[in-house]
C-alpha atoms as a PDB file:
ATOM      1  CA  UNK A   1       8.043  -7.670 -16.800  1.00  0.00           C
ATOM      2  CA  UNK A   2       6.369  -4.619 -14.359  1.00  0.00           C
ATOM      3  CA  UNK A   3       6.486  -5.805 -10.424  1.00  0.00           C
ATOM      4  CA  UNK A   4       5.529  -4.259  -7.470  1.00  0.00           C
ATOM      5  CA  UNK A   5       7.531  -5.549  -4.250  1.00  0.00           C
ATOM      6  CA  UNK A   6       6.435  -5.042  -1.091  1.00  0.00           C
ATOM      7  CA  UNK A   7       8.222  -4.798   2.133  1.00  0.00           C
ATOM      8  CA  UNK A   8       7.976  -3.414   5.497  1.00  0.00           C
ATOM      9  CA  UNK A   9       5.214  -5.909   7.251  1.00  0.00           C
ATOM     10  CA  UNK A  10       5.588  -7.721  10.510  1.00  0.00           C
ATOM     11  CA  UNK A  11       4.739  -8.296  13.831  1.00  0.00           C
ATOM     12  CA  UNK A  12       4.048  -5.170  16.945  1.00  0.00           C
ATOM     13  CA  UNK A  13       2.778  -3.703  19.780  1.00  0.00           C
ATOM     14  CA  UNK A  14      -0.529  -1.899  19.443  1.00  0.00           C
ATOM     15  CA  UNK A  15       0.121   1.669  19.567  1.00  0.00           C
ATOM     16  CA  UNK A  16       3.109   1.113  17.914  1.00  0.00           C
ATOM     17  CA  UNK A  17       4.075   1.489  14.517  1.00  0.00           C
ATOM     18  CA  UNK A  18       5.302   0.360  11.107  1.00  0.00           C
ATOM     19  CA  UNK A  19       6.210   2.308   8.007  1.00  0.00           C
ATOM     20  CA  UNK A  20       5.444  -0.468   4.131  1.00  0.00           C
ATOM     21  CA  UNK A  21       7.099   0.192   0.955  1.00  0.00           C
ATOM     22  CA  UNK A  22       6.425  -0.691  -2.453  1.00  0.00           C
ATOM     23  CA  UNK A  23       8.519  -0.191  -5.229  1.00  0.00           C
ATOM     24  CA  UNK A  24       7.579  -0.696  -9.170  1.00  0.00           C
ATOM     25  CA  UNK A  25      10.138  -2.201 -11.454  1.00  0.00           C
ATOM     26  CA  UNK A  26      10.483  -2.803 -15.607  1.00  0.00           C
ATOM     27  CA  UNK A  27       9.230  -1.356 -18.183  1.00  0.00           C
ATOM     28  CA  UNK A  28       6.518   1.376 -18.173  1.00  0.00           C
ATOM     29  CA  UNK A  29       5.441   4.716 -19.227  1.00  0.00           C
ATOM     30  CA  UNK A  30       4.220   6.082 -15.850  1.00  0.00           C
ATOM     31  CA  UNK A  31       2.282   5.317 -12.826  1.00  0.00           C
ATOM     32  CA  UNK A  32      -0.837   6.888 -12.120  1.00  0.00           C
ATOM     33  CA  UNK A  33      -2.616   5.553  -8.817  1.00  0.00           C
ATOM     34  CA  UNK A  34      -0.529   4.050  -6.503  1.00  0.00           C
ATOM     35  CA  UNK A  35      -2.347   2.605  -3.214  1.00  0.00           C
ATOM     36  CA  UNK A  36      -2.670   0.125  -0.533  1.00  0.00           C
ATOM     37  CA  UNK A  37      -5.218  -2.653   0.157  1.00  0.00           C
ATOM     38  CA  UNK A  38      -5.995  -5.247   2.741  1.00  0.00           C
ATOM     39  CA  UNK A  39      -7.235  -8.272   3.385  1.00  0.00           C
ATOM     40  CA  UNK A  40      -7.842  -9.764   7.087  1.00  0.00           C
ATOM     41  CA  UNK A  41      -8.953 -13.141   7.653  1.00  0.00           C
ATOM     42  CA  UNK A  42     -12.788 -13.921   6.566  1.00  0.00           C
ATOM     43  CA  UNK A  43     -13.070 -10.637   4.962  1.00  0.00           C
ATOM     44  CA  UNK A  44     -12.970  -8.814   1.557  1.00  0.00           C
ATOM     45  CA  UNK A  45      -9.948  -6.886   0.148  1.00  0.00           C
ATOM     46  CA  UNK A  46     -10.281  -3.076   1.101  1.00  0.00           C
ATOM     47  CA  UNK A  47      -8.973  -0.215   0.040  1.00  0.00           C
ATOM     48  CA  UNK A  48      -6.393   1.636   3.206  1.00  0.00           C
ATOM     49  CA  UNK A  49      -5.159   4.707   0.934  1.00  0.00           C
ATOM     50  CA  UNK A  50      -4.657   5.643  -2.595  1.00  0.00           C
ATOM     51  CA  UNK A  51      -2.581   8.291  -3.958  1.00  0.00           C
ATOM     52  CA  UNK A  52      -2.749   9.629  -7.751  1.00  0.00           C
ATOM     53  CA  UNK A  53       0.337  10.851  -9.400  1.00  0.00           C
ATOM     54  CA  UNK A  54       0.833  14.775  -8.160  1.00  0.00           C
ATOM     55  CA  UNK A  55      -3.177  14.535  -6.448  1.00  0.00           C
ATOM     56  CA  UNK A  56      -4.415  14.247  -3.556  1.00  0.00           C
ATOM     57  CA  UNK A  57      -4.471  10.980  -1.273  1.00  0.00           C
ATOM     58  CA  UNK A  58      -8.153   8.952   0.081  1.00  0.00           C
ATOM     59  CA  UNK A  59      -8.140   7.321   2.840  1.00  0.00           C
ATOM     60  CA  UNK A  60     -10.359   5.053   4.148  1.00  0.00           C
ATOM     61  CA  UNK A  61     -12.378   5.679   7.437  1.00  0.00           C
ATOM     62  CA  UNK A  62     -11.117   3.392   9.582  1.00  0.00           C
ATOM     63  CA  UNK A  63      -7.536   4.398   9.674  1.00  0.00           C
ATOM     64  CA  UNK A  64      -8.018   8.156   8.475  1.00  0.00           C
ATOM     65  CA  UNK A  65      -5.339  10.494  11.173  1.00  0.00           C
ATOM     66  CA  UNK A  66      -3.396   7.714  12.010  1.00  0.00           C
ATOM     67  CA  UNK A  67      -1.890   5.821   8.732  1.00  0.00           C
ATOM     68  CA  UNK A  68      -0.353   8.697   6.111  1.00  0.00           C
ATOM     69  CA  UNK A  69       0.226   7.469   2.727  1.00  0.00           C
ATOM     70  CA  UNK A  70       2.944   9.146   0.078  1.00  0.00           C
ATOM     71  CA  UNK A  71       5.005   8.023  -3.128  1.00  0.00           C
ATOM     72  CA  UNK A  72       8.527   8.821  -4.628  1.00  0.00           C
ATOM     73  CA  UNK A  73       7.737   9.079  -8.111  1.00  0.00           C
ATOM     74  CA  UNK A  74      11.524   9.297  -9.028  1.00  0.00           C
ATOM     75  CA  UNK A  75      11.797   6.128  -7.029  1.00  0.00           C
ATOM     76  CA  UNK A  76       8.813   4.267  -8.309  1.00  0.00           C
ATOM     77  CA  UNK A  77       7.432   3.587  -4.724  1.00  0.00           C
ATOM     78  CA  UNK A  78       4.780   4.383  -2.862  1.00  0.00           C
ATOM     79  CA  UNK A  79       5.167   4.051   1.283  1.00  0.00           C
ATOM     80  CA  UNK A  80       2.499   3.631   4.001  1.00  0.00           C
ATOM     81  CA  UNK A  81       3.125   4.767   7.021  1.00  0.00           C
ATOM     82  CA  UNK A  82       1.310   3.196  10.036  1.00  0.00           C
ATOM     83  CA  UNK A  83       1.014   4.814  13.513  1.00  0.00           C
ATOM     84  CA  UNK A  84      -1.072   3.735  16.728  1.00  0.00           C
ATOM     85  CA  UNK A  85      -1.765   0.455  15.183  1.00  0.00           C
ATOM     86  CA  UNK A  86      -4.735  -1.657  16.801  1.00  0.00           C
ATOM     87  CA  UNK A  87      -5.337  -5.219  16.679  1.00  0.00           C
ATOM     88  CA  UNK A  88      -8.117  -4.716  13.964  1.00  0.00           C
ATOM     89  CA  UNK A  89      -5.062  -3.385  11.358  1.00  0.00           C
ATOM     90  CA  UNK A  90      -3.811  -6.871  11.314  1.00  0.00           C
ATOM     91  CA  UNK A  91      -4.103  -8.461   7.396  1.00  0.00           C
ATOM     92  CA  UNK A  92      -2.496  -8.874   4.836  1.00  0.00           C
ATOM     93  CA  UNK A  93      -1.395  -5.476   3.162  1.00  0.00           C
ATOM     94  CA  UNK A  94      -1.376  -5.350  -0.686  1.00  0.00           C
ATOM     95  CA  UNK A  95       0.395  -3.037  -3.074  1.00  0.00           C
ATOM     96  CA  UNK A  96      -1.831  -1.618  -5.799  1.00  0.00           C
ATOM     97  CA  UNK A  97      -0.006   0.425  -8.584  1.00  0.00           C
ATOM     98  CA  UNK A  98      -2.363   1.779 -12.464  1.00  0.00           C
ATOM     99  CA  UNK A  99       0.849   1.829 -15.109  1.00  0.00           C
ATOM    100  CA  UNK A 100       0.657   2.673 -18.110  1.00  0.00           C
ATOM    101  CA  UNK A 101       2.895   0.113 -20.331  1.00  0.00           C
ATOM    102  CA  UNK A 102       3.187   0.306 -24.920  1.00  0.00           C
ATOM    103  CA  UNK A 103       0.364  -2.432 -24.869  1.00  0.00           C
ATOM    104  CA  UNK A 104      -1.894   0.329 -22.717  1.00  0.00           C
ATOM    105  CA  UNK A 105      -3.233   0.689 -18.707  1.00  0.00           C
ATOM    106  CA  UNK A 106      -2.618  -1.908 -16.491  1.00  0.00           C
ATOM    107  CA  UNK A 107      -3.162  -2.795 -12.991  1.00  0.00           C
ATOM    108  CA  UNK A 108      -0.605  -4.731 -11.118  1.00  0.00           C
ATOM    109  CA  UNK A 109      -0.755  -6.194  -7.560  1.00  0.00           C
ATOM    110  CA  UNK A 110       1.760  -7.219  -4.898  1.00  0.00           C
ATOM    111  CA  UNK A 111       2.529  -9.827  -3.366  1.00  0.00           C
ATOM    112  CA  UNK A 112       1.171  -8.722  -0.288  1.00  0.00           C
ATOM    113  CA  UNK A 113       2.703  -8.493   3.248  1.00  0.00           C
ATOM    114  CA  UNK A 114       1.545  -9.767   6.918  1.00  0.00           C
ATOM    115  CA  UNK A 115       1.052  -7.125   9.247  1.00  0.00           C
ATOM    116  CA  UNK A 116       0.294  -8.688  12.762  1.00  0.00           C
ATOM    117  CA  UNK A 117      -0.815  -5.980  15.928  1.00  0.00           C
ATOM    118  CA  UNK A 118      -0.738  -8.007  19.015  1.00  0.00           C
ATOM    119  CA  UNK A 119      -3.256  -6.366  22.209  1.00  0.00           C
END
């Protein structure tokens, strides 16, 4: 059975910062896309970063120069790291990994993590 665990969330300072993890277990080919979404209160899911396997990463707008996303593909993880957080970061911060399993592509979620950035 293919997880994706997150850790890494909690509560800080803005300006401060906080470094997520996610890391893919059981049985699978490969990973392609590995990324991270979130979802603040009232709002829809968005996309914070994606990374393909040996590409290039997207970010999105709103957090480009400050959050840097990367993957261990030995280690089956993918990391964000979060720097001079504001208040408008806080959500909930979802894992996103494409693996490819026998049965064919899949996409799997997390179980997502609170990220809180007090002002």
């Amino acid at each position: 059975q293919v997880q994706l665990v997150e850790s890494g969330g909690g509560l800080v300072q803005a300006g401060g910062s906080l470094k997520l993890s996610c890391a893919a277990s059981g049985t699978f080919f490969t990973i392609y896309t590995m990324g991270w979404y979130r979802q603040a209160p009232g709002k829809q899911r968005e996309l914070v970063a994606a990374i393909p396997s040996g590409g290039t990463a997207n970010y999105a707008d709103s957090i480009k120069g400050r959050f840097t996303v990367s993957r261990d593909n030995a280690k089956n993880t993918v990391y964000l790291q979060m720097n001079s957080l504001k208040p408008e970061d806080t959500a909930i911060y979802y894992c996103n990994g494409a693996l490819q399993l026998r049965i064919g592509a899949r996409d799997y979620w997390g179980q997502g993590t609170q990220v809180t950035v007090s002002s």
